[in-house]
N, C-alpha and C. Protein backbone atom coordinates (compact mmCIF):
# COMPACT_ATOMS: atom_id res chain seq x y z
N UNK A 1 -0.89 51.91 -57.50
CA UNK A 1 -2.29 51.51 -57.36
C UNK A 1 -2.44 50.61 -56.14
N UNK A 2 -3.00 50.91 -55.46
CA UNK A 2 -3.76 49.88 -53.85
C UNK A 2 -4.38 49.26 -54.49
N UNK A 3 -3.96 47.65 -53.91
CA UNK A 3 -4.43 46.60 -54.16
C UNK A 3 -5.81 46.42 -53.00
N UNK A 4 -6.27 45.79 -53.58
CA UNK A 4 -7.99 45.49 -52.52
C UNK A 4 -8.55 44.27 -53.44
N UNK A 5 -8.21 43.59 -52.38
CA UNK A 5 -8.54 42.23 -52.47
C UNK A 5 -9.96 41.76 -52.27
N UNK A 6 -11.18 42.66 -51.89
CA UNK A 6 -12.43 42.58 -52.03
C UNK A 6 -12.92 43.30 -53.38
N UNK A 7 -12.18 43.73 -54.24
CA UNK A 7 -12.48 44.38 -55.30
C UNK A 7 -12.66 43.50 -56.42
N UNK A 8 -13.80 44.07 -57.52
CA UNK A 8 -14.17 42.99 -58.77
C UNK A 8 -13.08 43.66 -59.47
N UNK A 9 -13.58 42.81 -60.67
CA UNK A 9 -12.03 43.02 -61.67
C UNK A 9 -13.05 44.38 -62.37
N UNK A 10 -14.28 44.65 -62.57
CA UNK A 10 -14.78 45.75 -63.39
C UNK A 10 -14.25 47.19 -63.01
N UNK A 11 -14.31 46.76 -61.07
CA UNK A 11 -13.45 48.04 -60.43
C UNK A 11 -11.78 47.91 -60.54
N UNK A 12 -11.45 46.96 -60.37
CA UNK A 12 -9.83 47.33 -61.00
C UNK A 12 -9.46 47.76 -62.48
N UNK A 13 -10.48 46.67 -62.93
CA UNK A 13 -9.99 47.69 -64.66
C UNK A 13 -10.34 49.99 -65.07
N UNK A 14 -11.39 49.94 -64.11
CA UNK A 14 -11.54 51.18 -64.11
C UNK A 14 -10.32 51.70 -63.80
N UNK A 15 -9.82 51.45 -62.33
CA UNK A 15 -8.40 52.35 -62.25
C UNK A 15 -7.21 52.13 -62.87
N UNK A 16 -7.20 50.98 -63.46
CA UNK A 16 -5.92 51.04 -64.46
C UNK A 16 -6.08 52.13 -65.73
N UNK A 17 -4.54 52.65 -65.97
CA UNK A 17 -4.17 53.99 -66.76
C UNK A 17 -3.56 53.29 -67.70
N UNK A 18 -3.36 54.17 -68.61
CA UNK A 18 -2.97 53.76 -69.89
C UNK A 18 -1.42 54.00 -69.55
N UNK A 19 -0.84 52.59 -69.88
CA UNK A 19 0.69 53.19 -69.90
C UNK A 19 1.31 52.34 -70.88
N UNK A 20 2.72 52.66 -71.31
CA UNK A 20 3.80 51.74 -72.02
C UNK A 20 5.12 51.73 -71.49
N UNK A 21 5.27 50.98 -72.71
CA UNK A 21 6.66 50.40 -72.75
C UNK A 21 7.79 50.86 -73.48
N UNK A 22 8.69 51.73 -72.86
CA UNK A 22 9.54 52.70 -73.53
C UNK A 22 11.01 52.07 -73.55
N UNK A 23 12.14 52.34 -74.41
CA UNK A 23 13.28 52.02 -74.32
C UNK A 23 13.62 53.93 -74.02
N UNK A 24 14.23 53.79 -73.34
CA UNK A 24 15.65 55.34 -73.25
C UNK A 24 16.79 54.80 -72.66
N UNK A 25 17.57 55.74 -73.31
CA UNK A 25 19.31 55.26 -73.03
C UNK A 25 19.62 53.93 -72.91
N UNK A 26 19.06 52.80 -73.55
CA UNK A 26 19.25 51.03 -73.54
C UNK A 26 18.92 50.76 -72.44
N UNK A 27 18.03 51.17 -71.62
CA UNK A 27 16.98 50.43 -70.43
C UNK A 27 15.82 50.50 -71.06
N UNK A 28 14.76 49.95 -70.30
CA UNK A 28 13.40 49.76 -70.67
C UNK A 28 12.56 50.06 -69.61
N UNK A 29 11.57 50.74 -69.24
CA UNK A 29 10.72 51.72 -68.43
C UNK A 29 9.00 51.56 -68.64
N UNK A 30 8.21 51.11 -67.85
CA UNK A 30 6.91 50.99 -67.90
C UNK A 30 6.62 52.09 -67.37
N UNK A 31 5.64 53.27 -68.08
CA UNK A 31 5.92 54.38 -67.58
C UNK A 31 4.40 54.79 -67.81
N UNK A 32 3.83 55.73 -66.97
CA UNK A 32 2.24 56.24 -67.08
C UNK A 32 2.19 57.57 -66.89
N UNK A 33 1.34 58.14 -67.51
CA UNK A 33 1.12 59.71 -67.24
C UNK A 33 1.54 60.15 -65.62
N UNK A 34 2.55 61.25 -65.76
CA UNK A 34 2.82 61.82 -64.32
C UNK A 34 3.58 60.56 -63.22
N UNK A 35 4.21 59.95 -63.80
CA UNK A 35 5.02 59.38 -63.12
C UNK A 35 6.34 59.89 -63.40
N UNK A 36 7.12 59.82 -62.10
CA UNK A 36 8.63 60.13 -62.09
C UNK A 36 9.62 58.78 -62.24
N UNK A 37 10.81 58.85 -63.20
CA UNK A 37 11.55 58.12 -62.94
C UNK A 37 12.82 58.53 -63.20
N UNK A 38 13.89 57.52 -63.10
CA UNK A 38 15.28 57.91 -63.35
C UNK A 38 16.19 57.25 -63.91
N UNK A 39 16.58 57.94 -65.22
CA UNK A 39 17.26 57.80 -66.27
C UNK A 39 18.75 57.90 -66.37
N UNK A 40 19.19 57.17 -67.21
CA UNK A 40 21.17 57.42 -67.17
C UNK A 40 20.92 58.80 -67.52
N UNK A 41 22.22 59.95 -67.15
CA UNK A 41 22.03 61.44 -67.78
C UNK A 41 21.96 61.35 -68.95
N UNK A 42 20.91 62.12 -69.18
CA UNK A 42 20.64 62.73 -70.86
C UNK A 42 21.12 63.87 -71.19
N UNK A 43 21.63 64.36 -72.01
CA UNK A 43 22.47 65.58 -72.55
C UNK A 43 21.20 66.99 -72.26
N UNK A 44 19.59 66.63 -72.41
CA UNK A 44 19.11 67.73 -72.10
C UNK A 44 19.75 68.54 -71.37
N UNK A 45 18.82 69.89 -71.42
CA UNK A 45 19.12 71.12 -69.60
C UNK A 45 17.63 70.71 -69.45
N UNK A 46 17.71 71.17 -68.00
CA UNK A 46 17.16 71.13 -66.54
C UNK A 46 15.66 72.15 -67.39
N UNK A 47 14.48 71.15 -67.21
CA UNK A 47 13.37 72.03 -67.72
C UNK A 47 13.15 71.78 -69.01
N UNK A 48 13.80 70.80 -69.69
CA UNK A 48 13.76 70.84 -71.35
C UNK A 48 12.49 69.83 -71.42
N UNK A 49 11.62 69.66 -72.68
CA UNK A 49 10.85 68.43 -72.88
C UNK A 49 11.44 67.70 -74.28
N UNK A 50 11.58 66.36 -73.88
CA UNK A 50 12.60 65.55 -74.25
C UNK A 50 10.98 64.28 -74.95
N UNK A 51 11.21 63.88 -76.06
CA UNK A 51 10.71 62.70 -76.90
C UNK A 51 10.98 61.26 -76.89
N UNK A 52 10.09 60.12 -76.18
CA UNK A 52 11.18 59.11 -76.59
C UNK A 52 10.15 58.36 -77.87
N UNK A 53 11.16 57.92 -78.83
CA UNK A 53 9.82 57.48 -80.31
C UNK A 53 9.90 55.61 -80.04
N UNK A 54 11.42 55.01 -78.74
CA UNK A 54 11.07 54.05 -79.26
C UNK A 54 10.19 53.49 -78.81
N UNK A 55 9.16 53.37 -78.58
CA UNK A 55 7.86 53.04 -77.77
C UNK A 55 7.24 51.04 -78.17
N UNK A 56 7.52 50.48 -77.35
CA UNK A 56 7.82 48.89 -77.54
C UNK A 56 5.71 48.27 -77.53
N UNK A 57 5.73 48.84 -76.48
CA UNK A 57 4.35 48.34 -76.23
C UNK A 57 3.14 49.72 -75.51
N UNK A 58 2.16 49.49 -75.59
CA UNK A 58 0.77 50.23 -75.14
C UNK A 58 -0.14 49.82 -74.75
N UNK A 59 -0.50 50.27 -73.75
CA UNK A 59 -2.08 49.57 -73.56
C UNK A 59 -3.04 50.55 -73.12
N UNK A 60 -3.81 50.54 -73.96
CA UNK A 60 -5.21 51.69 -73.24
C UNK A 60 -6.43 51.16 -73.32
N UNK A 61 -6.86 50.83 -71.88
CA UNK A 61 -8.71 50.58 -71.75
C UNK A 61 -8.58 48.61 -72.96
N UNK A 62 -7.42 47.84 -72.46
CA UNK A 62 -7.59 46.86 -72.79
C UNK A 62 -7.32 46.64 -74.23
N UNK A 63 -6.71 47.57 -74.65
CA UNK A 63 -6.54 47.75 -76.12
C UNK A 63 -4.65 47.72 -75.97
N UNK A 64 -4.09 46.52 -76.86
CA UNK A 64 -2.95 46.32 -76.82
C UNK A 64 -2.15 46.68 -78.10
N UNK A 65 -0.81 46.95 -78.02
CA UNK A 65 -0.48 47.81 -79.47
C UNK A 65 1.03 46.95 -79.14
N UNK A 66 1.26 46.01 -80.07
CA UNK A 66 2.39 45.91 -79.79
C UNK A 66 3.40 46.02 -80.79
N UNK A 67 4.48 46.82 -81.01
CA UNK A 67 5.54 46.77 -82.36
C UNK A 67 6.46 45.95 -82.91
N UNK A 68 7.10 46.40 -83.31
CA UNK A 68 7.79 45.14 -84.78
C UNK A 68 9.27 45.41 -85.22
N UNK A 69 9.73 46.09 -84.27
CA UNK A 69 9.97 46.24 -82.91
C UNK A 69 9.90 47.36 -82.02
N UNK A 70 9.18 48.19 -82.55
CA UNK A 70 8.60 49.76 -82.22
C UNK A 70 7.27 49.85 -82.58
N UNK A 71 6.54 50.95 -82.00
CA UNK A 71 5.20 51.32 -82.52
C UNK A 71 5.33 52.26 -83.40
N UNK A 72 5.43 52.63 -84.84
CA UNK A 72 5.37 53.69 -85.79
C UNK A 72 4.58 54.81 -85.19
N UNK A 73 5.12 55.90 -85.47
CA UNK A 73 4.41 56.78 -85.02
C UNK A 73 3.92 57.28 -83.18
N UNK A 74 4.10 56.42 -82.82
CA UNK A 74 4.25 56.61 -81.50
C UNK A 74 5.04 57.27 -80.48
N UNK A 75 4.98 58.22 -79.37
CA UNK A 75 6.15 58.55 -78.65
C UNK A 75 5.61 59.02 -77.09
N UNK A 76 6.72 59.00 -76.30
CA UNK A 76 6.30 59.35 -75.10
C UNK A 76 7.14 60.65 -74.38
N UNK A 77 6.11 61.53 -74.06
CA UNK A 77 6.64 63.26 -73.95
C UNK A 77 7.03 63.20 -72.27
N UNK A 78 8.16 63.74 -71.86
CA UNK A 78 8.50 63.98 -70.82
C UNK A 78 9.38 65.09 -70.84
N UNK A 79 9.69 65.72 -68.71
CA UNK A 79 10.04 66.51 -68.72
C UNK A 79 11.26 66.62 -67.64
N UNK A 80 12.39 66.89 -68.39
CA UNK A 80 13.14 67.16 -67.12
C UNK A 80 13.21 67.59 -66.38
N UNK A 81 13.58 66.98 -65.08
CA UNK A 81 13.43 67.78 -63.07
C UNK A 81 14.45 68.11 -63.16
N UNK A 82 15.57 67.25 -62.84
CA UNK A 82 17.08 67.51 -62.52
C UNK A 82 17.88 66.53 -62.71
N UNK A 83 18.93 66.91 -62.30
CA UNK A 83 20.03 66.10 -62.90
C UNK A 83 20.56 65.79 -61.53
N UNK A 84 20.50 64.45 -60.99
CA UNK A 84 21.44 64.26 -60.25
C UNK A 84 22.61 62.95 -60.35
N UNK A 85 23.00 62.29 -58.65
CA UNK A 85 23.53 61.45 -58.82
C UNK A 85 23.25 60.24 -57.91
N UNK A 86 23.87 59.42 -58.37
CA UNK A 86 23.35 57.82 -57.48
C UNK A 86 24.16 57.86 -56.05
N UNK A 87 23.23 56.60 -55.35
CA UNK A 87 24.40 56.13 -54.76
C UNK A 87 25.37 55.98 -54.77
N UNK A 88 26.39 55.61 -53.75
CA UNK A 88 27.96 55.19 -53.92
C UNK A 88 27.99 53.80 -53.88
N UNK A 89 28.61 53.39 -54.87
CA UNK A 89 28.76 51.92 -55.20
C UNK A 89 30.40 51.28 -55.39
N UNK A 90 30.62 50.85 -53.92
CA UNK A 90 31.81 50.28 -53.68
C UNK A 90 32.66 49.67 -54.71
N UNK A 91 33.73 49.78 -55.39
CA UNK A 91 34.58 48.52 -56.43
C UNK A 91 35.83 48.13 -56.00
N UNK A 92 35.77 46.56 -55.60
CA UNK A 92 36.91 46.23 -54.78
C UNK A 92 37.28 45.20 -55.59
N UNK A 93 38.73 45.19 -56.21
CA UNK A 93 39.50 43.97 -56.57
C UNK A 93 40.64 43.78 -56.21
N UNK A 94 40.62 42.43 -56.02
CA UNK A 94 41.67 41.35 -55.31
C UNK A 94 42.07 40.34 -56.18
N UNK A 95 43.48 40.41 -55.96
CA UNK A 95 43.97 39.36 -56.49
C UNK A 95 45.26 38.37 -55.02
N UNK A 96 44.43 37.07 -55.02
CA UNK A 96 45.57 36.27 -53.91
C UNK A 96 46.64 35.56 -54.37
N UNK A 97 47.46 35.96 -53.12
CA UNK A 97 49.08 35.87 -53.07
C UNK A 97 49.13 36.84 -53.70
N UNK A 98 48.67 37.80 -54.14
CA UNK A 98 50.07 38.62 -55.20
C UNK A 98 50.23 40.30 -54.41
N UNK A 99 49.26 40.46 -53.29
CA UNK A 99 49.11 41.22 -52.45
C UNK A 99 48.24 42.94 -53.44
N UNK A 100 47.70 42.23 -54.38
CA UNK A 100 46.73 43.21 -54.98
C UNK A 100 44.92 43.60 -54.64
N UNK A 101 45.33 44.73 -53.96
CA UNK A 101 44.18 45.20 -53.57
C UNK A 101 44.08 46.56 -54.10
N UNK A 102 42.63 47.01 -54.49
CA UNK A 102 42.53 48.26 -54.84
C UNK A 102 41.01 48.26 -55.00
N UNK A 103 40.60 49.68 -54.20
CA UNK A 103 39.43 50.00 -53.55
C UNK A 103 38.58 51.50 -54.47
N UNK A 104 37.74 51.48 -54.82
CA UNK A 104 37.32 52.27 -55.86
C UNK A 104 35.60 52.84 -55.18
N UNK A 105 35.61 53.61 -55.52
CA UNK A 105 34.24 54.36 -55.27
C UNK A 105 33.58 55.00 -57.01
N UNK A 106 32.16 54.77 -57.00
CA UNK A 106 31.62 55.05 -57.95
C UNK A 106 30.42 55.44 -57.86
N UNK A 107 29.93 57.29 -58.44
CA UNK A 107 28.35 57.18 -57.85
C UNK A 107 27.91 56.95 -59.91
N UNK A 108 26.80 56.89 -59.91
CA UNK A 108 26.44 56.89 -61.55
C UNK A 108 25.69 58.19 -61.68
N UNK A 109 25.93 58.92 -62.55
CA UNK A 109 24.82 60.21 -63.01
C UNK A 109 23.51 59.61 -63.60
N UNK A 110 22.50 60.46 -63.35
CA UNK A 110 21.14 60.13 -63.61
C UNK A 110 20.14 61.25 -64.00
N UNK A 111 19.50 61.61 -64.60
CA UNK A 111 18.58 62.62 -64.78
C UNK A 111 16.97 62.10 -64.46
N UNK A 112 16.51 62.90 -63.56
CA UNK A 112 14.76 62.45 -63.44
C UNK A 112 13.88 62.97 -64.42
N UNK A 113 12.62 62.56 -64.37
CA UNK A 113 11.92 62.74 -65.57
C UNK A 113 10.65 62.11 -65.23
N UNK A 114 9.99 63.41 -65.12
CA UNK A 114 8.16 63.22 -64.95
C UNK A 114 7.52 63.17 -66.86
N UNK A 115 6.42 62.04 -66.94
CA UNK A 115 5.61 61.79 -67.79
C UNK A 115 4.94 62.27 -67.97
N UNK A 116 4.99 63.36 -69.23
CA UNK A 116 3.70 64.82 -69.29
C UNK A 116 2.81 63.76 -70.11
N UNK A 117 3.03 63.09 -71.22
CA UNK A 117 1.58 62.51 -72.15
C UNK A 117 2.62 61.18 -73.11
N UNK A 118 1.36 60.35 -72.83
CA UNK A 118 1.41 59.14 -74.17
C UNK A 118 0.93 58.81 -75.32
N UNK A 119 0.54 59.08 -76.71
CA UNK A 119 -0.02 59.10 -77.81
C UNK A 119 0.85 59.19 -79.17
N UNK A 120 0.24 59.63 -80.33
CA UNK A 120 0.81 59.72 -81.58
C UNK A 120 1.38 60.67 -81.31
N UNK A 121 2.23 61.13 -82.33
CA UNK A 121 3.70 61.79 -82.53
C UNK A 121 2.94 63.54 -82.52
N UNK A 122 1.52 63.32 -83.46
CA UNK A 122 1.37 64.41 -83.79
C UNK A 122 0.07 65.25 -82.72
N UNK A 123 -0.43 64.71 -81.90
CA UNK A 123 -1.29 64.04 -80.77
C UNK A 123 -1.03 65.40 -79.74
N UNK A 124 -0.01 64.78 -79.27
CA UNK A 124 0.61 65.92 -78.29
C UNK A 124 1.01 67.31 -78.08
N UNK A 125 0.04 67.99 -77.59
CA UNK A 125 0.45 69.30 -78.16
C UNK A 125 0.77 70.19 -76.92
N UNK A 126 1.59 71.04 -77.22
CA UNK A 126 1.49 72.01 -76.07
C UNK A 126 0.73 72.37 -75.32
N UNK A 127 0.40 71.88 -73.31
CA UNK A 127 -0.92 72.79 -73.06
C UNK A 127 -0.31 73.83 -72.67
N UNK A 128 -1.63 74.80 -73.12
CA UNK A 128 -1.29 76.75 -73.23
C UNK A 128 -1.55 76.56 -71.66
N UNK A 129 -0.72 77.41 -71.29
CA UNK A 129 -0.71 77.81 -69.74
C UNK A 129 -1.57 79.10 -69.66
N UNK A 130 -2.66 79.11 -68.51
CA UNK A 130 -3.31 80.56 -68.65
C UNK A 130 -3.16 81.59 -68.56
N UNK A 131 -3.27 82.11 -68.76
CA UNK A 131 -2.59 83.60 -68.71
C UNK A 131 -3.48 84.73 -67.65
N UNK A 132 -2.68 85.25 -67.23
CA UNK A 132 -3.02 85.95 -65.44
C UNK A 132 -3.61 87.15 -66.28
N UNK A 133 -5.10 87.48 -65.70
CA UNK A 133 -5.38 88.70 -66.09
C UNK A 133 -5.24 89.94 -65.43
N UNK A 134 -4.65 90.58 -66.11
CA UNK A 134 -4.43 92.05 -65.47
C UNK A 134 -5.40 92.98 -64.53
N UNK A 135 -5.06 92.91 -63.34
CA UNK A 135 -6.12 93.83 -62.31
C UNK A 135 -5.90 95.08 -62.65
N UNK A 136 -6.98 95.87 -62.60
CA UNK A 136 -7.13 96.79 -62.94
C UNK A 136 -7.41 97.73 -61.45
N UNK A 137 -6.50 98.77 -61.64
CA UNK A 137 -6.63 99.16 -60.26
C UNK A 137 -7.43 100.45 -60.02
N UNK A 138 -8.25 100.33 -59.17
CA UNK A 138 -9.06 101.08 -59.00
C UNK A 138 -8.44 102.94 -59.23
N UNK A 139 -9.42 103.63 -59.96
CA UNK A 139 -9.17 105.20 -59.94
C UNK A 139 -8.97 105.86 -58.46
N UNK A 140 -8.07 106.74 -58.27
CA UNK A 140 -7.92 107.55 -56.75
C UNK A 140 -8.80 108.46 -56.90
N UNK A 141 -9.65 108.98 -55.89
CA UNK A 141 -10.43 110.33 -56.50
C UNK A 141 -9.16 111.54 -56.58
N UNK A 142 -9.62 112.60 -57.82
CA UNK A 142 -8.72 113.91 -57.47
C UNK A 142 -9.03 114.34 -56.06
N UNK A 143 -7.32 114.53 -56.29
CA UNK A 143 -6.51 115.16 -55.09
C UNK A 143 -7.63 116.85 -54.94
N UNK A 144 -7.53 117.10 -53.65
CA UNK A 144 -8.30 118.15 -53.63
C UNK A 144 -7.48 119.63 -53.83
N UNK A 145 -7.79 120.35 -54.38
CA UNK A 145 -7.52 121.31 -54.72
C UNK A 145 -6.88 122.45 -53.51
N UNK A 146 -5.34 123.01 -53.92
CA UNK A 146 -4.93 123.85 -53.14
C UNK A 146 -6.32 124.78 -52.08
N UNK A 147 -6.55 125.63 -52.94
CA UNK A 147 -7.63 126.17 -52.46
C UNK A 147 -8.61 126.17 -51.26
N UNK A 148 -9.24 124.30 -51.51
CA UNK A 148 -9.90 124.10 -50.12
C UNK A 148 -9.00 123.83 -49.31
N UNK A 149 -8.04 123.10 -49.65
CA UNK A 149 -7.35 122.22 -48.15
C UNK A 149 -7.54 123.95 -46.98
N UNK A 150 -7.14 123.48 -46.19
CA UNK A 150 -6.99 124.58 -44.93
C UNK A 150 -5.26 125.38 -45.08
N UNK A 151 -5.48 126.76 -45.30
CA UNK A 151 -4.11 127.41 -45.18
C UNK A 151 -3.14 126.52 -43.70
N UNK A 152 -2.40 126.20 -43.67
CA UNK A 152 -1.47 125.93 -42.45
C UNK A 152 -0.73 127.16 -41.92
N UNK A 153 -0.88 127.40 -40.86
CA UNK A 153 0.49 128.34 -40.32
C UNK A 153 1.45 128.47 -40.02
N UNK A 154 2.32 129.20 -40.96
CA UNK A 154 3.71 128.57 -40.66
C UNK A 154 4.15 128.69 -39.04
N UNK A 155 5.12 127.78 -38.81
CA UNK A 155 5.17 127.01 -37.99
C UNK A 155 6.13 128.12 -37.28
N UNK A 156 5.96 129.02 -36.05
CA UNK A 156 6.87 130.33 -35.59
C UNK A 156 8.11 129.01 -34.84
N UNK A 157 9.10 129.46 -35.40
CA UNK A 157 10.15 129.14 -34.77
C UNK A 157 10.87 129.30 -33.38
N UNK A 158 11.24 128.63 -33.14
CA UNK A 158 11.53 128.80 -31.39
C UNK A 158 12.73 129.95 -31.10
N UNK A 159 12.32 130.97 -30.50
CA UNK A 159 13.85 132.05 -30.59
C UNK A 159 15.12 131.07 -29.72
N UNK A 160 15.81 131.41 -30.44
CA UNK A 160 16.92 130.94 -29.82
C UNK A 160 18.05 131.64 -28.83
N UNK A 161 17.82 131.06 -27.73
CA UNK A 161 18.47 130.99 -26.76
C UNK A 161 20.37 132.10 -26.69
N UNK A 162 20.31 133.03 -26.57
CA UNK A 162 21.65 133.67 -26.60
C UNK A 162 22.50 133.65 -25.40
N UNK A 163 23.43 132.35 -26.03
CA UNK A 163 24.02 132.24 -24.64
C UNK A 163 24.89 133.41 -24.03
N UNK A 164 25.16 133.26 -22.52
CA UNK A 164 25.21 134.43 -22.09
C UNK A 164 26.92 133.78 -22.29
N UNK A 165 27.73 134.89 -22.14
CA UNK A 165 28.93 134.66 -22.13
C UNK A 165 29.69 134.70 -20.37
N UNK A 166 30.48 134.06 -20.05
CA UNK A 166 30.82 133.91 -18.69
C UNK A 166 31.60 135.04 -18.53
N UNK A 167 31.47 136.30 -17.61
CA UNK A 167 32.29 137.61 -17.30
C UNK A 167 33.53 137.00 -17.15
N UNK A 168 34.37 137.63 -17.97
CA UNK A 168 35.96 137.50 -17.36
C UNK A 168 36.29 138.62 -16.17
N UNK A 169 36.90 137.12 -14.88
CA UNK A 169 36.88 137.84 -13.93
C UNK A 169 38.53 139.02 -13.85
N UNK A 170 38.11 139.50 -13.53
CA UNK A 170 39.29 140.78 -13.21
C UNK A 170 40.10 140.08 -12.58
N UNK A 171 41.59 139.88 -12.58
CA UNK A 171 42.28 139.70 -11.84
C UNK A 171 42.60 140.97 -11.12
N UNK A 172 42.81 140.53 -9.84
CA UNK A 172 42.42 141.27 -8.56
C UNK A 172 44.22 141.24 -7.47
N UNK A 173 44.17 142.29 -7.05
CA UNK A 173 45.58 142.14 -6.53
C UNK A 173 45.82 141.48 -5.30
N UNK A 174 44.71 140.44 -5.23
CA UNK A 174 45.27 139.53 -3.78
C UNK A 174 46.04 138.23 -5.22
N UNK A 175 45.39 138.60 -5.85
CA UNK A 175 46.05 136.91 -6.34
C UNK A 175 47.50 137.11 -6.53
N UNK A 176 47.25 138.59 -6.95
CA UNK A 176 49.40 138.67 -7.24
C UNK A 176 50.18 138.63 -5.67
N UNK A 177 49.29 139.16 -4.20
CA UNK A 177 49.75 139.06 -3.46
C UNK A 177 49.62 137.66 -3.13
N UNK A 178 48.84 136.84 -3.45
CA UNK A 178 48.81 135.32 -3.08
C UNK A 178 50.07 134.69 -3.48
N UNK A 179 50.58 135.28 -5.11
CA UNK A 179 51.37 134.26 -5.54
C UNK A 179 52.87 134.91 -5.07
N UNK A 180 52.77 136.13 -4.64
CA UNK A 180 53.61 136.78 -4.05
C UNK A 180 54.18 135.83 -2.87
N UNK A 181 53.55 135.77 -2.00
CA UNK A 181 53.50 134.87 -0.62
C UNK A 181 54.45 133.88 -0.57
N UNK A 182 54.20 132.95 -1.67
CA UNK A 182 55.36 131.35 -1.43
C UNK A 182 56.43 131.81 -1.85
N UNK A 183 56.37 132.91 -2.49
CA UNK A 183 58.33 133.15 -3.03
C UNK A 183 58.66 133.61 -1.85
N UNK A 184 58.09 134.70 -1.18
CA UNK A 184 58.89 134.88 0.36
C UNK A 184 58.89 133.93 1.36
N UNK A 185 58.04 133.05 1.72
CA UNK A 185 57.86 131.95 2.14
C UNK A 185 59.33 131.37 2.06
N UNK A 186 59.65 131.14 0.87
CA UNK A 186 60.98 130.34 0.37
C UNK A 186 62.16 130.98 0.89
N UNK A 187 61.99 132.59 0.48
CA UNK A 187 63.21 133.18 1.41
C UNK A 187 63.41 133.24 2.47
N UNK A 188 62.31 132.79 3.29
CA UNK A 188 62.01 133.16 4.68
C UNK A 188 62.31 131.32 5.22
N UNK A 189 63.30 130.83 4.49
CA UNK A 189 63.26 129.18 5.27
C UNK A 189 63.99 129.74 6.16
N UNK A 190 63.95 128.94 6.99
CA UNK A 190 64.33 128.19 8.37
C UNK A 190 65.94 128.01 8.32
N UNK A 191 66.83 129.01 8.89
CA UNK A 191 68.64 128.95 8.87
C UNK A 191 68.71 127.67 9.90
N UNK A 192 69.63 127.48 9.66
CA UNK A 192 70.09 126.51 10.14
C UNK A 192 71.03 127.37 11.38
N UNK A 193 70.30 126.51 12.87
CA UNK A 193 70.78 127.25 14.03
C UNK A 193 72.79 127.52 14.16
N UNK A 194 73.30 128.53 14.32
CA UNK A 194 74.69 129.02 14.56
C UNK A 194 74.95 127.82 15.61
N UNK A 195 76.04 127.26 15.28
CA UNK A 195 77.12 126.50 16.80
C UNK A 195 77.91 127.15 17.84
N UNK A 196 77.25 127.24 18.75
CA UNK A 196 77.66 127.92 19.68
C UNK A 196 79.28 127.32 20.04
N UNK A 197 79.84 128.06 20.48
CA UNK A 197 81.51 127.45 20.63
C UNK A 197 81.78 126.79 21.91
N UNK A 198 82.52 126.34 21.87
CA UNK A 198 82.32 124.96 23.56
C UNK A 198 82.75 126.53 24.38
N UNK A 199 82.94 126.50 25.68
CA UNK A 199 83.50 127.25 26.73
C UNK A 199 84.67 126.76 27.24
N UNK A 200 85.61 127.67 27.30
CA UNK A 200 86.61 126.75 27.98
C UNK A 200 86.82 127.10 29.24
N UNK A 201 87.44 126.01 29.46
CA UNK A 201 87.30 125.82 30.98
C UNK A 201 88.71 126.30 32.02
N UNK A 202 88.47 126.98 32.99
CA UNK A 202 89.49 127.93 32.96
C UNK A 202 90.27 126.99 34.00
């Protein structure tokens, strides 16, 4: 709630909400419709709605209810978010001269928890969630009848292409005389010139 310090008390009492005073898990919680807070873990699951009956104190519209050490009949409906965890909270002990040190880390588990309603036990009731009404989807007109649509023509297929086959060429008698050629070629090397004999000299 914003404080405004030009405000009468007739306008602050208007915006004050009805809230109490709850014990869960041995803490104590001032808690108001639709507020979130956070609790040691509770054994709930995730989504459950959870009761607390011990309800210490109330106040609505200036009207105070206080118990003896509870309010009979009283309870406060909430709903679990999630389950998480705390901070990390350092644990360091020392002992001097004796060279004892030992360093500890600790987070604490916690479960959150939004405030659905505050009242009697029997008070609180389920709100019905609405229910989505079914669209109704419009009729297609009938499909039109074979008949009118337009005959289609079937679709003439493309003739296909007959490939031509490549003539096998004739072998021809230069090629046998071609390949003829380097074998005589080969016989036909180059002798090696005769040594003529010295002359002698008379």
């Amino acid at each position: 709630m914003k404080f405004n310090m030009y405000a009468s008390r007739s306008q602050l009492k208007k915006e004050e909400q009805m809230y109490a005073i709850v014990e869960i898990a041995g803490q104590q919680f001032k808690v108001e419709e639709g507020r979130k807070i956070f609790v040691h873990r509770l054994e709930a699951e995730k989504d459950a709605i959870v009761e607390f009956n011990r309800v210490l104190l109330v106040e609505d519209n200036d009207k105070v209810l206080v118990g003896e050490p509870v309010i009979e009949n009283f309870v406060v409906e909430g709903k679990v978010l999630d389950h998480v965890k705390g901070d990390k909270v350092i644990v360091f002990k020392k002992k001097r001269r004796k060279g004892y040190r030992v360093k500890n880390g600790h987070r604490q588990l916690f479960s959150e928890i939004e405030i659905t309603g505050i009242g009697e036990k029997g008070s609180l009731g389920k709100k019905e969630t609405p229910k989505k009404e079914k669209v109704k989807k419009p009729v297609e007109p009938e499909a039109v009848s074979a008949e009118e649509k337009p005959q289609e023509k079937p679709k003439e297929k493309p003739q296909e292409k007959t490939e031509e086959k490549p003539k096998e060429k004739k072998a021809t008698a230069k090629k046998t005389a071609a390949k003829a050629e380097p074998g005589e070629k080969k016989a036909a090397a180059k002798k090696p010139a005769e040594k003529k004999a010295p002359k002698k000299k008379e």
